[in-house]
C-alpha atoms as a PDB file:
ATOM      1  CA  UNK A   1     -73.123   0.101 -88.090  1.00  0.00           C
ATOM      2  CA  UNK A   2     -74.702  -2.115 -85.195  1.00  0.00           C
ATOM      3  CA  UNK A   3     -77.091   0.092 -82.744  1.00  0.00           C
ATOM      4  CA  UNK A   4     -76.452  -1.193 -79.359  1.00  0.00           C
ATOM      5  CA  UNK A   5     -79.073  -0.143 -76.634  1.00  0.00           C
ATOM      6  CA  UNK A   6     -77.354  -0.530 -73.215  1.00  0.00           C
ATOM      7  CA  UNK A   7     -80.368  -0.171 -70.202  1.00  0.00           C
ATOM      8  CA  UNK A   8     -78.911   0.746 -67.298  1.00  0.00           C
ATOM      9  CA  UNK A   9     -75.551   3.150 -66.652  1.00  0.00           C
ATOM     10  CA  UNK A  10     -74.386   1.548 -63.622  1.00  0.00           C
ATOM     11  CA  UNK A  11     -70.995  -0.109 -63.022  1.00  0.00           C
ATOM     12  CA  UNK A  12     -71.343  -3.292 -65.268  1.00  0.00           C
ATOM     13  CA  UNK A  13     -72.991  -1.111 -68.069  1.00  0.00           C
ATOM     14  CA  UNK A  14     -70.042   1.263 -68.015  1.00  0.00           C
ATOM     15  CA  UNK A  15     -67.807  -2.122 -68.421  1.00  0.00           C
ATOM     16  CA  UNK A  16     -69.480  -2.813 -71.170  1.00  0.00           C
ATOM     17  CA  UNK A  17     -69.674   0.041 -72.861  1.00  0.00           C
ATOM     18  CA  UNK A  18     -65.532   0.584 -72.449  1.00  0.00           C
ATOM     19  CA  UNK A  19     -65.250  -2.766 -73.801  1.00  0.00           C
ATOM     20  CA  UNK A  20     -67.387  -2.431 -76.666  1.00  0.00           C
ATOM     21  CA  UNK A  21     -65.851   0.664 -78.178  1.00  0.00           C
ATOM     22  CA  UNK A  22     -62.572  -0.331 -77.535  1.00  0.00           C
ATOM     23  CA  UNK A  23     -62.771  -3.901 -79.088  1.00  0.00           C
ATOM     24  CA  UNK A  24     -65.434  -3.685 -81.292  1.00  0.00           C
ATOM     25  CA  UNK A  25     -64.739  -2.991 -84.763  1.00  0.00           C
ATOM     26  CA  UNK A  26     -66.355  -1.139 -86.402  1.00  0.00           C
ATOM     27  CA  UNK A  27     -67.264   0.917 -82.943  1.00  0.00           C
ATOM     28  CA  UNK A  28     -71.003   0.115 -83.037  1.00  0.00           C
ATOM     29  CA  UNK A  29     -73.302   2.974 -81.971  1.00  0.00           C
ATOM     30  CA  UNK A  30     -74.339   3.048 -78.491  1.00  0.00           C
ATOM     31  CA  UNK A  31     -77.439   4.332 -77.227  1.00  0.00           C
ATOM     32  CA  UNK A  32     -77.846   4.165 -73.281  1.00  0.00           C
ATOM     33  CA  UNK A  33     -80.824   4.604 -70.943  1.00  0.00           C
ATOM     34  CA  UNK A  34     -80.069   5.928 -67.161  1.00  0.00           C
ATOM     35  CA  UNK A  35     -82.591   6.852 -65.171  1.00  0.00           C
ATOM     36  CA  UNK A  36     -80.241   9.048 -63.398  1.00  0.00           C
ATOM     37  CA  UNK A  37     -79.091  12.230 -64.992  1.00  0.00           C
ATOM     38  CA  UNK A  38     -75.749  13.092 -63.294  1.00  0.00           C
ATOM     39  CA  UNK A  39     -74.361   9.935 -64.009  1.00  0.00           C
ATOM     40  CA  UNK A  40     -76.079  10.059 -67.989  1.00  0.00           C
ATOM     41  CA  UNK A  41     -74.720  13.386 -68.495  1.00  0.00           C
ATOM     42  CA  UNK A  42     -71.025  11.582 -66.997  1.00  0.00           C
ATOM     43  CA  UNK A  43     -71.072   8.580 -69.777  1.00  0.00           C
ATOM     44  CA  UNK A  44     -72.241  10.965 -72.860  1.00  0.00           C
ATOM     45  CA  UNK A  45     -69.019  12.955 -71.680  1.00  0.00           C
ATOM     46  CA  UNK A  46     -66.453  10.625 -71.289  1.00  0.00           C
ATOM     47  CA  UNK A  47     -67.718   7.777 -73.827  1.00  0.00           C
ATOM     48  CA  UNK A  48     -69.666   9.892 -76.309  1.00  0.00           C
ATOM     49  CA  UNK A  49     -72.955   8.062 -76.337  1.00  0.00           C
ATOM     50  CA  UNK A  50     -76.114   8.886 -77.005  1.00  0.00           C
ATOM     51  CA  UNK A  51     -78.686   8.770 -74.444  1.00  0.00           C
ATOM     52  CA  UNK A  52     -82.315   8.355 -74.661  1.00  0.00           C
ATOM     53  CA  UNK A  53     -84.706   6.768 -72.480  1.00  0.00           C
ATOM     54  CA  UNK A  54     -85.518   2.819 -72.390  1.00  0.00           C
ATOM     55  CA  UNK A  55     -88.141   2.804 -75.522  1.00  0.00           C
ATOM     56  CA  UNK A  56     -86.709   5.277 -77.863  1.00  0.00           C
ATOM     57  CA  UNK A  57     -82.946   3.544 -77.049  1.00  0.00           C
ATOM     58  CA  UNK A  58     -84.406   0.314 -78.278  1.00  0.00           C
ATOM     59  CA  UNK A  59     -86.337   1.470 -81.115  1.00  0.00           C
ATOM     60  CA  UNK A  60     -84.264   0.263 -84.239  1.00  0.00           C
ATOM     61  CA  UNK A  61     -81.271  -1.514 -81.919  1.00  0.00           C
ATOM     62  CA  UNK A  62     -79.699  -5.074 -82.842  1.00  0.00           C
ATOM     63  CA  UNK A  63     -78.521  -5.632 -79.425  1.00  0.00           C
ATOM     64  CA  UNK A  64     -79.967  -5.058 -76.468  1.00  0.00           C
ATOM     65  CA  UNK A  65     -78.766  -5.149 -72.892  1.00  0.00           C
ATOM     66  CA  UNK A  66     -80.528  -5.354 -69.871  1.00  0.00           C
ATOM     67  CA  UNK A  67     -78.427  -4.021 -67.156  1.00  0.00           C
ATOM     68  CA  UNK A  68     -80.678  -3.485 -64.497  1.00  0.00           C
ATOM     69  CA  UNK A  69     -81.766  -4.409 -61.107  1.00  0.00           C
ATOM     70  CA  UNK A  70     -83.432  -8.232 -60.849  1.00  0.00           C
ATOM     71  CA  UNK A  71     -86.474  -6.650 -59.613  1.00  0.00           C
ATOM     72  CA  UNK A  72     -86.720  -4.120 -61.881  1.00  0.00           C
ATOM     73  CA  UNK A  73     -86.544  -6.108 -65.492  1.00  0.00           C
ATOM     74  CA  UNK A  74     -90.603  -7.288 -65.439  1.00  0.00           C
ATOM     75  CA  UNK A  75     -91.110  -3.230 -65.616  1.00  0.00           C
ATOM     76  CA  UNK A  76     -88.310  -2.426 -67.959  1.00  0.00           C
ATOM     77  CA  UNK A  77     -89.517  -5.389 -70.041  1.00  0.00           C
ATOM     78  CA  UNK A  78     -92.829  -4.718 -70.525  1.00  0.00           C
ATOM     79  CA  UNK A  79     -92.218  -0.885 -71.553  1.00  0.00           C
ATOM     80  CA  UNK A  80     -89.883  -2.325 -74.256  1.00  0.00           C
ATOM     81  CA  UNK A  81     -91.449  -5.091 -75.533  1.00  0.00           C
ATOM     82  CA  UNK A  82     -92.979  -2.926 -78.370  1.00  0.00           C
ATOM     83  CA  UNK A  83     -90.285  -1.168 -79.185  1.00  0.00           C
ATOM     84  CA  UNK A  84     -88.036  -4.276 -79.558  1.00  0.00           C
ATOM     85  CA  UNK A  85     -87.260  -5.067 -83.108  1.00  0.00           C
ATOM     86  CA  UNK A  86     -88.168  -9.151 -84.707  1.00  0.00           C
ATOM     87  CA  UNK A  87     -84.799 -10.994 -84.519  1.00  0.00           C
ATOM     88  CA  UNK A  88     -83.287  -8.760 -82.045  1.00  0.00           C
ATOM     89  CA  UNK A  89     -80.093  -9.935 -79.890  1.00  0.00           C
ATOM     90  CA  UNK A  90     -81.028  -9.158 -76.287  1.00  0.00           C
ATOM     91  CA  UNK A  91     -78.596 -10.097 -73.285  1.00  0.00           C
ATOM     92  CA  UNK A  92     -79.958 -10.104 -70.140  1.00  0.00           C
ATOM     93  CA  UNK A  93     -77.676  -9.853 -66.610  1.00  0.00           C
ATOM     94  CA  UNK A  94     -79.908  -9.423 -64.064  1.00  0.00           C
ATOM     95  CA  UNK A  95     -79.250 -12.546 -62.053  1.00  0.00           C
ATOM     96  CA  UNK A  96     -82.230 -14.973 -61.380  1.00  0.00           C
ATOM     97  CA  UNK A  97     -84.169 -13.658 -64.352  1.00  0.00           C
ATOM     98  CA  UNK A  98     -85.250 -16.946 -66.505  1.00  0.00           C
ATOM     99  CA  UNK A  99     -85.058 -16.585 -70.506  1.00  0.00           C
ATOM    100  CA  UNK A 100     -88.279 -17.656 -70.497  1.00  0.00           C
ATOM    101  CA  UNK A 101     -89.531 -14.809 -68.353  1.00  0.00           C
ATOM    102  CA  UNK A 102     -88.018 -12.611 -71.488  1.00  0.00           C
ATOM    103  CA  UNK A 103     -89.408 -14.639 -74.050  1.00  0.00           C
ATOM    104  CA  UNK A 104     -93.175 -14.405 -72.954  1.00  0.00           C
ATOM    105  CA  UNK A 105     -92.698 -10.834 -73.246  1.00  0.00           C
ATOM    106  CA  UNK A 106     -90.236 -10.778 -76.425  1.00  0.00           C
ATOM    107  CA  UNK A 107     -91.464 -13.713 -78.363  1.00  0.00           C
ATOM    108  CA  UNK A 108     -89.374 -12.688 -81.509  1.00  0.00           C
ATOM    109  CA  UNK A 109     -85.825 -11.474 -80.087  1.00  0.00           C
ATOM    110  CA  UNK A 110     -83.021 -13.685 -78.882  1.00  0.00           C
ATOM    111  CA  UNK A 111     -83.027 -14.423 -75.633  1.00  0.00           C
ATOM    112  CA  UNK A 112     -79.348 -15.071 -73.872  1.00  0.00           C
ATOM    113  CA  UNK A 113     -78.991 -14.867 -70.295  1.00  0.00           C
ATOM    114  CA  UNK A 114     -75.661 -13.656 -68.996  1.00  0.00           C
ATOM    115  CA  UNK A 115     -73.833 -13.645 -65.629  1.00  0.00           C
ATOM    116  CA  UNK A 116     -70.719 -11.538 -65.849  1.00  0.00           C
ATOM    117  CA  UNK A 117     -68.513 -10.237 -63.197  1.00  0.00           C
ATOM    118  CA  UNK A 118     -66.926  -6.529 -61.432  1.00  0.00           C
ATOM    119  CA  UNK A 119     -63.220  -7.731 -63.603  1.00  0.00           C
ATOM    120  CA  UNK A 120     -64.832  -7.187 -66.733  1.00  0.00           C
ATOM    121  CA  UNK A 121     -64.027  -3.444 -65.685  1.00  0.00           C
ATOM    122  CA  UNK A 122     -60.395  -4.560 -66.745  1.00  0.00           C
ATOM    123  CA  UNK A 123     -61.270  -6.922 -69.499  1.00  0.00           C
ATOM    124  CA  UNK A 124     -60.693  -9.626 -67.144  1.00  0.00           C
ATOM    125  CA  UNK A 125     -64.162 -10.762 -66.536  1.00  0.00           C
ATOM    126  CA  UNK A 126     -65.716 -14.130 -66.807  1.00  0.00           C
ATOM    127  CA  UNK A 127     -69.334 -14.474 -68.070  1.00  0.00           C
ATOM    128  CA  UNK A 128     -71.801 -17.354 -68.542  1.00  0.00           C
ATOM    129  CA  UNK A 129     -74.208 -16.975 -71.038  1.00  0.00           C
ATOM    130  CA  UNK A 130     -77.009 -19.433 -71.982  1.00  0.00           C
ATOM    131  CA  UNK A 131     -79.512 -19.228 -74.709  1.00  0.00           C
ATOM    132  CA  UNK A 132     -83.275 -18.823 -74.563  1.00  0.00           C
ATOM    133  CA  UNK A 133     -85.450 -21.801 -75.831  1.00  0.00           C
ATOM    134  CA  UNK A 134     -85.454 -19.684 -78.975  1.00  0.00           C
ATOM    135  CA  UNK A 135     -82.261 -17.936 -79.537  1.00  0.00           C
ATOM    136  CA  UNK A 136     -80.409 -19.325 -82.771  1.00  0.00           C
ATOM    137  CA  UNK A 137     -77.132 -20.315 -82.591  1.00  0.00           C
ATOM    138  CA  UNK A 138     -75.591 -17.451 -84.657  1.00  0.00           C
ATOM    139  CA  UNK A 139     -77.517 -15.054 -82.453  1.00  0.00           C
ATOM    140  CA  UNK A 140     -76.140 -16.750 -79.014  1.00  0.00           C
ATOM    141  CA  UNK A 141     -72.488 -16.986 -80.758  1.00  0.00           C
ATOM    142  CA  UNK A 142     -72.803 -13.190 -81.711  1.00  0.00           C
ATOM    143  CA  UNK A 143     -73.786 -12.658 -77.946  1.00  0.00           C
ATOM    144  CA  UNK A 144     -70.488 -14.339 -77.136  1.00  0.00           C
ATOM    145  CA  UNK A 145     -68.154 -12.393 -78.922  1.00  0.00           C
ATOM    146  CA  UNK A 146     -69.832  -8.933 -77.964  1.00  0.00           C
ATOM    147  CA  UNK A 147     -68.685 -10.101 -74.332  1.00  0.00           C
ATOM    148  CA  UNK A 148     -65.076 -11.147 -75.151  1.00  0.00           C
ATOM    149  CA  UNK A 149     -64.971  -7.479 -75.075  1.00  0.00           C
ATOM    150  CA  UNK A 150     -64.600  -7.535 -71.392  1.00  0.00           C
ATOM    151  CA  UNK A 151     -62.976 -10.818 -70.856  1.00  0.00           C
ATOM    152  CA  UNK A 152     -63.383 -14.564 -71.097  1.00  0.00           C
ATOM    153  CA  UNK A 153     -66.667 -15.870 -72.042  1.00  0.00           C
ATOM    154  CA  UNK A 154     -68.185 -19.835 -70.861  1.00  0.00           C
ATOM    155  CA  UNK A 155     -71.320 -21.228 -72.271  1.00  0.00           C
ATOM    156  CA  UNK A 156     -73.262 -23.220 -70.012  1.00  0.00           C
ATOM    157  CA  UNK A 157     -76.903 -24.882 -69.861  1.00  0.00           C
ATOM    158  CA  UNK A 158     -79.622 -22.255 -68.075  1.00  0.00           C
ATOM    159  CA  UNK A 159     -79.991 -24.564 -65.353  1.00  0.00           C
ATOM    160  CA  UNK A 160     -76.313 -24.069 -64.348  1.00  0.00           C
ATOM    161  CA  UNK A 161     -76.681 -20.513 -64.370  1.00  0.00           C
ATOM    162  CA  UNK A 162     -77.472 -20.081 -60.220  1.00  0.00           C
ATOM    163  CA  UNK A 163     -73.949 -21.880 -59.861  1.00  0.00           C
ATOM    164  CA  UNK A 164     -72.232 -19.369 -62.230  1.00  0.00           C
ATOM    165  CA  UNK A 165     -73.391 -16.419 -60.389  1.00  0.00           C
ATOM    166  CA  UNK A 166     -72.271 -17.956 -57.344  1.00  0.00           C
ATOM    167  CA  UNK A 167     -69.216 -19.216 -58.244  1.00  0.00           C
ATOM    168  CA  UNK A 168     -67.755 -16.342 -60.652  1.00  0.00           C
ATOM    169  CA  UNK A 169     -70.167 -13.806 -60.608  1.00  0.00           C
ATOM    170  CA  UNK A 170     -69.775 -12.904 -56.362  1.00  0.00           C
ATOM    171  CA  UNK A 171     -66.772 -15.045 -56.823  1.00  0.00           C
ATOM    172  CA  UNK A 172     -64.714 -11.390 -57.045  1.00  0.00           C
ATOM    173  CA  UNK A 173     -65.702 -10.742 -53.573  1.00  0.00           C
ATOM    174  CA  UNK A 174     -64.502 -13.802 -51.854  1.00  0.00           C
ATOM    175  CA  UNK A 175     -61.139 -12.889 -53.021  1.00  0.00           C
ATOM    176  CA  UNK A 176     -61.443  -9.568 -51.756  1.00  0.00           C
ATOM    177  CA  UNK A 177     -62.539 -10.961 -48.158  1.00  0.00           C
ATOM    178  CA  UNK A 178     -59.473 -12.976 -48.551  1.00  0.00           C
ATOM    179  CA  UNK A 179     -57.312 -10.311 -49.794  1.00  0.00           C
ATOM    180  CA  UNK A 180     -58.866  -8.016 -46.499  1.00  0.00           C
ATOM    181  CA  UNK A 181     -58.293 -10.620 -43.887  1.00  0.00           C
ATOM    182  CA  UNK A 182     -54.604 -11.249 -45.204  1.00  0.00           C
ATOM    183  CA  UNK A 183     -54.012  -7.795 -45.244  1.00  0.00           C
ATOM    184  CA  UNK A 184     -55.206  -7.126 -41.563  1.00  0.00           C
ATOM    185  CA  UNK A 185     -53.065  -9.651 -40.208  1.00  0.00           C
ATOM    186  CA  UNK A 186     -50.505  -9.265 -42.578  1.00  0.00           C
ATOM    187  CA  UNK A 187     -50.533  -5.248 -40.554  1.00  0.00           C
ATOM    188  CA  UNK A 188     -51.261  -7.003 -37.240  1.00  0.00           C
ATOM    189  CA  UNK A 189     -47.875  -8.771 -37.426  1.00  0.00           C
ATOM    190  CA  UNK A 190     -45.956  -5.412 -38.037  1.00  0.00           C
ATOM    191  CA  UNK A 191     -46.223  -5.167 -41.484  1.00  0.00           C
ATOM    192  CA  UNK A 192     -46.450  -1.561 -42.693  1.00  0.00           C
ATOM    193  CA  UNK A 193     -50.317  -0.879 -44.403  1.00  0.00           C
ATOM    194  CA  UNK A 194     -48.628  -0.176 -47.799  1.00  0.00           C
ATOM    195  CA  UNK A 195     -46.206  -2.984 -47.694  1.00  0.00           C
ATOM    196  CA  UNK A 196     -49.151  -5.507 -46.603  1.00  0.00           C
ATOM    197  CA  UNK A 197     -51.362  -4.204 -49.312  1.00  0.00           C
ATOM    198  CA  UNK A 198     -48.447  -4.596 -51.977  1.00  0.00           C
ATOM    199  CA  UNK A 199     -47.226  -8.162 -50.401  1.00  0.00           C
ATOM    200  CA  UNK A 200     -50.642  -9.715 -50.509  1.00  0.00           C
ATOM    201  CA  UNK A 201     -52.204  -8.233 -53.946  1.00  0.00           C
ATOM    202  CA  UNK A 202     -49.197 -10.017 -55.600  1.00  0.00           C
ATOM    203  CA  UNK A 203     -48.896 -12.850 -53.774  1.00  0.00           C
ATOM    204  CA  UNK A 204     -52.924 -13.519 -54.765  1.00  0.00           C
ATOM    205  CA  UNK A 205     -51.781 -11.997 -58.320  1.00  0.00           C
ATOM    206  CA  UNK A 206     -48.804 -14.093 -58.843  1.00  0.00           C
ATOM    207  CA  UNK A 207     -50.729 -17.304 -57.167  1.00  0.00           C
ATOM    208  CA  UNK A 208     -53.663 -16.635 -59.735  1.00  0.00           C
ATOM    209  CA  UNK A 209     -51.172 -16.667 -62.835  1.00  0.00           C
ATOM    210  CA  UNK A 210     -49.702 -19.442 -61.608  1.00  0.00           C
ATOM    211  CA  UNK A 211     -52.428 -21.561 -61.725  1.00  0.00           C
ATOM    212  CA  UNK A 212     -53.514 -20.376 -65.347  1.00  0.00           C
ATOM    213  CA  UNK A 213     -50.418 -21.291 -66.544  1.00  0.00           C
ATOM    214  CA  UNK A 214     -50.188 -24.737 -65.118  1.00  0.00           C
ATOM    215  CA  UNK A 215     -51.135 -27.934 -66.219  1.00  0.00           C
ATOM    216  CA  UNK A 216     -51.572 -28.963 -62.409  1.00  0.00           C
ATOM    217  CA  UNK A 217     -54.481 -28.884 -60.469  1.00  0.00           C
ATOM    218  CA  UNK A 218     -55.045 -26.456 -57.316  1.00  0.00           C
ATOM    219  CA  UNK A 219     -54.369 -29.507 -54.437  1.00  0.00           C
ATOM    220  CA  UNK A 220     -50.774 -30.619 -56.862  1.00  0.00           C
ATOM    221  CA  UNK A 221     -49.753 -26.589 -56.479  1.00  0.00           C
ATOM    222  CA  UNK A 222     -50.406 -26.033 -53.019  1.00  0.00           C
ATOM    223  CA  UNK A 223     -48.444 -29.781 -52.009  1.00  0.00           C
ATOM    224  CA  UNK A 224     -45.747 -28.190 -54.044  1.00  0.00           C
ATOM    225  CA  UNK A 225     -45.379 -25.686 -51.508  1.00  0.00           C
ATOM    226  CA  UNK A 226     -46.528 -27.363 -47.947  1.00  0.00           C
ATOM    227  CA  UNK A 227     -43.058 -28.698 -46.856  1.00  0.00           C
ATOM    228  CA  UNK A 228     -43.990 -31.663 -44.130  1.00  0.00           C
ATOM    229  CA  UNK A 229     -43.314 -29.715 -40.698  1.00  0.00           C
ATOM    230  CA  UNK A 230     -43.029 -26.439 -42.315  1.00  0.00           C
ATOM    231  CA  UNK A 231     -44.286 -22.686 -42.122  1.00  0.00           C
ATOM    232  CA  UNK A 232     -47.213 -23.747 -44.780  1.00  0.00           C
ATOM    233  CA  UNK A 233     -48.131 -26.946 -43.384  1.00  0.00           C
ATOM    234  CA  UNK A 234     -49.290 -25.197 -40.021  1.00  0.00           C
ATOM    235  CA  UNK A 235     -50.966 -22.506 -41.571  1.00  0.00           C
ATOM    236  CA  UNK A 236     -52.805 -24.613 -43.929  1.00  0.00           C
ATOM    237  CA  UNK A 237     -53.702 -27.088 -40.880  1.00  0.00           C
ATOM    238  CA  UNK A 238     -55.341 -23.959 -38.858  1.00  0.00           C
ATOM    239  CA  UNK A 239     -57.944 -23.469 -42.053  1.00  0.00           C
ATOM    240  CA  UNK A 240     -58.539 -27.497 -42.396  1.00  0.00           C
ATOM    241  CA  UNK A 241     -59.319 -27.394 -38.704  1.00  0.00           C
ATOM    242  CA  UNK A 242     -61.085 -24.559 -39.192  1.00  0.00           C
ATOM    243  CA  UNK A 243     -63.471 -26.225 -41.838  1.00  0.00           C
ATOM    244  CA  UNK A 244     -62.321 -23.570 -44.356  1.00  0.00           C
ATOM    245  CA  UNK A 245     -63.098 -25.962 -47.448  1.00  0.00           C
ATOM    246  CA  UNK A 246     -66.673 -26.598 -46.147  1.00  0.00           C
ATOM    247  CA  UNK A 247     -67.272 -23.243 -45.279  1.00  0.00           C
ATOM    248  CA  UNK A 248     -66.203 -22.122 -48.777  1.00  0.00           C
ATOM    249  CA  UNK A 249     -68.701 -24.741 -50.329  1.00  0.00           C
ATOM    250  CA  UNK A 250     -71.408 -23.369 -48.215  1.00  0.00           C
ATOM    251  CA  UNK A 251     -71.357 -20.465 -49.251  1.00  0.00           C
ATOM    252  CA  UNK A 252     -71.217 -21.085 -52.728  1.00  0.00           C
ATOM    253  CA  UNK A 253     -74.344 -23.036 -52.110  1.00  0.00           C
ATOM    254  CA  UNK A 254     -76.002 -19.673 -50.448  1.00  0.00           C
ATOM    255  CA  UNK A 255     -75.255 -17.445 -53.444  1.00  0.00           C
ATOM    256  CA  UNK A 256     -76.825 -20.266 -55.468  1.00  0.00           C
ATOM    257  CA  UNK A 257     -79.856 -20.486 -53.633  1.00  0.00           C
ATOM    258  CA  UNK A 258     -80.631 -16.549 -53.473  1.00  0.00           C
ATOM    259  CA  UNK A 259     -80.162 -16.275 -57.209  1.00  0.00           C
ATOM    260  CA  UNK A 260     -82.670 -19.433 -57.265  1.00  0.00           C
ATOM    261  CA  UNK A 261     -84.683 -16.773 -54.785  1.00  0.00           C
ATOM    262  CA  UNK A 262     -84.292 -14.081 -57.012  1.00  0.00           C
ATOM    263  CA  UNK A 263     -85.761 -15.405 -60.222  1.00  0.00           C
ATOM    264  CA  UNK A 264     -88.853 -16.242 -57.622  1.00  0.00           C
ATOM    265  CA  UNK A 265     -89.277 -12.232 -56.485  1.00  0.00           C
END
């Protein structure tokens, strides 16, 4: 039965744990390490793990994840390091971290870096992963299929890594900002709060499914429904003039350049 030591018991570790025992077969062991006891004690009740600190939850484990803080993985690394067994799977998350940060310290576990996002809570998450400079290609394809737990799973080069945090990984949040500001002016032109909330969540819902199902891209959809003169056409002309499309680039291009920042710290 695989041992899987997950480092950190915060929101995206309790994703993956969910995901792991409920798609995983058979249910691996997992082993987690939370510095904080109250929320320990709240995963050992409600998933039945085991918990241990960072060194004794690695000691023996197959896969390791490192679900931590950026700024705290050089620490948590070099604690573990020891305890880390030759040929050992271990996914990092922590955005900006470099595999070969992890392989200095590892030199004989596989290395995959990982950027997944707050929908894998649902099992509708999208990770990137990319493999170290020496993580085999049944190691990085076993990586891949542990995170299909919690949704769809893209394999790109390292170096593309900064753009899948910004793009997917915050991406979550720019629909959100969306979702608020339609919301709020959905109330501000007499829409009842619960009747806004339920309008707009399925509009973006229904919108989203849309465009999965299609063959056409983004720009062919939203012609289809931008009538010449029409209610769509002047909204759509206010975010144009508005530079809405730049502005949305530019901050892609910020969440980029942090995680760039990040792996720097």
């Amino acid at each position: 039965m695989t041992r899987i030591a997950v480092l950190g018991g915060g929101v995206m570790g309790e994703a993956l744990i969910d995901g792991f025992q409920r798609r995983l077969t058979p249910r691996p062991v997992i082993v987690v390490a939370e510095k904080r006891a109250e929320r320990a004690a709240e995963l050992a009740d409600r998933f039945g793990v085991f918990i241990e600190d960072a060194v004794e939850a690695c000691a023996g484990a197959e896969v390791i994840i490192l679900v931590v803080k950026p700024q705290d993985v050089r620490g948590l690394v070099a604690d573990i390091a020891p305890s880390v067994e030759p040929g050992a799977l271990v996914i990092s998350i922590a955005a900006g971290i470099m595999t070969g940060l992890l392989e200095a310290a590892m030199p004989l576990a596989n290395i995959v870096r990982a950027m997944p996002n707050t929908p894998a809570r649902i099992e509708s998450g999208v990770t990137g992963i990319s493999g170290g400079s020496h993580c085999g290609a049944e190691a990085l394809e076993r990586a891949r299929l542990l995170l299909t737990s919690v949704g769809v799973v893209v394999e790109v080069p390292e170096s593309l890594q900064d753009a899948v945090t910004a793009v997917s990984g915050s991406g979550p949040a720019y629909l959100f900002y969306l979702a608020e500001a339609m919301m709020a002016g959905a109330i501000e032109l007499g829409m009842p709060s619960d009747t806004a909330r339920t309008s707009v969540v399925h509009t973006l819902l229904g919108a989203a499914r849309l465009l999965e199902a299609s063959d056409e891209e983004p720009a062919a959809l939203r012609a289809k429904v931008t009538s010449s003169g029409g209610t769509t056409a002047a909204a759509i002309a206010v975010l144009d003039s508005s530079g809405v499309q730049t502005i949305v680039r530019g901050a892609l291009e910020a969440a980029r350049d942090r995680s760039r920042e990040l792996a720097e710290a």
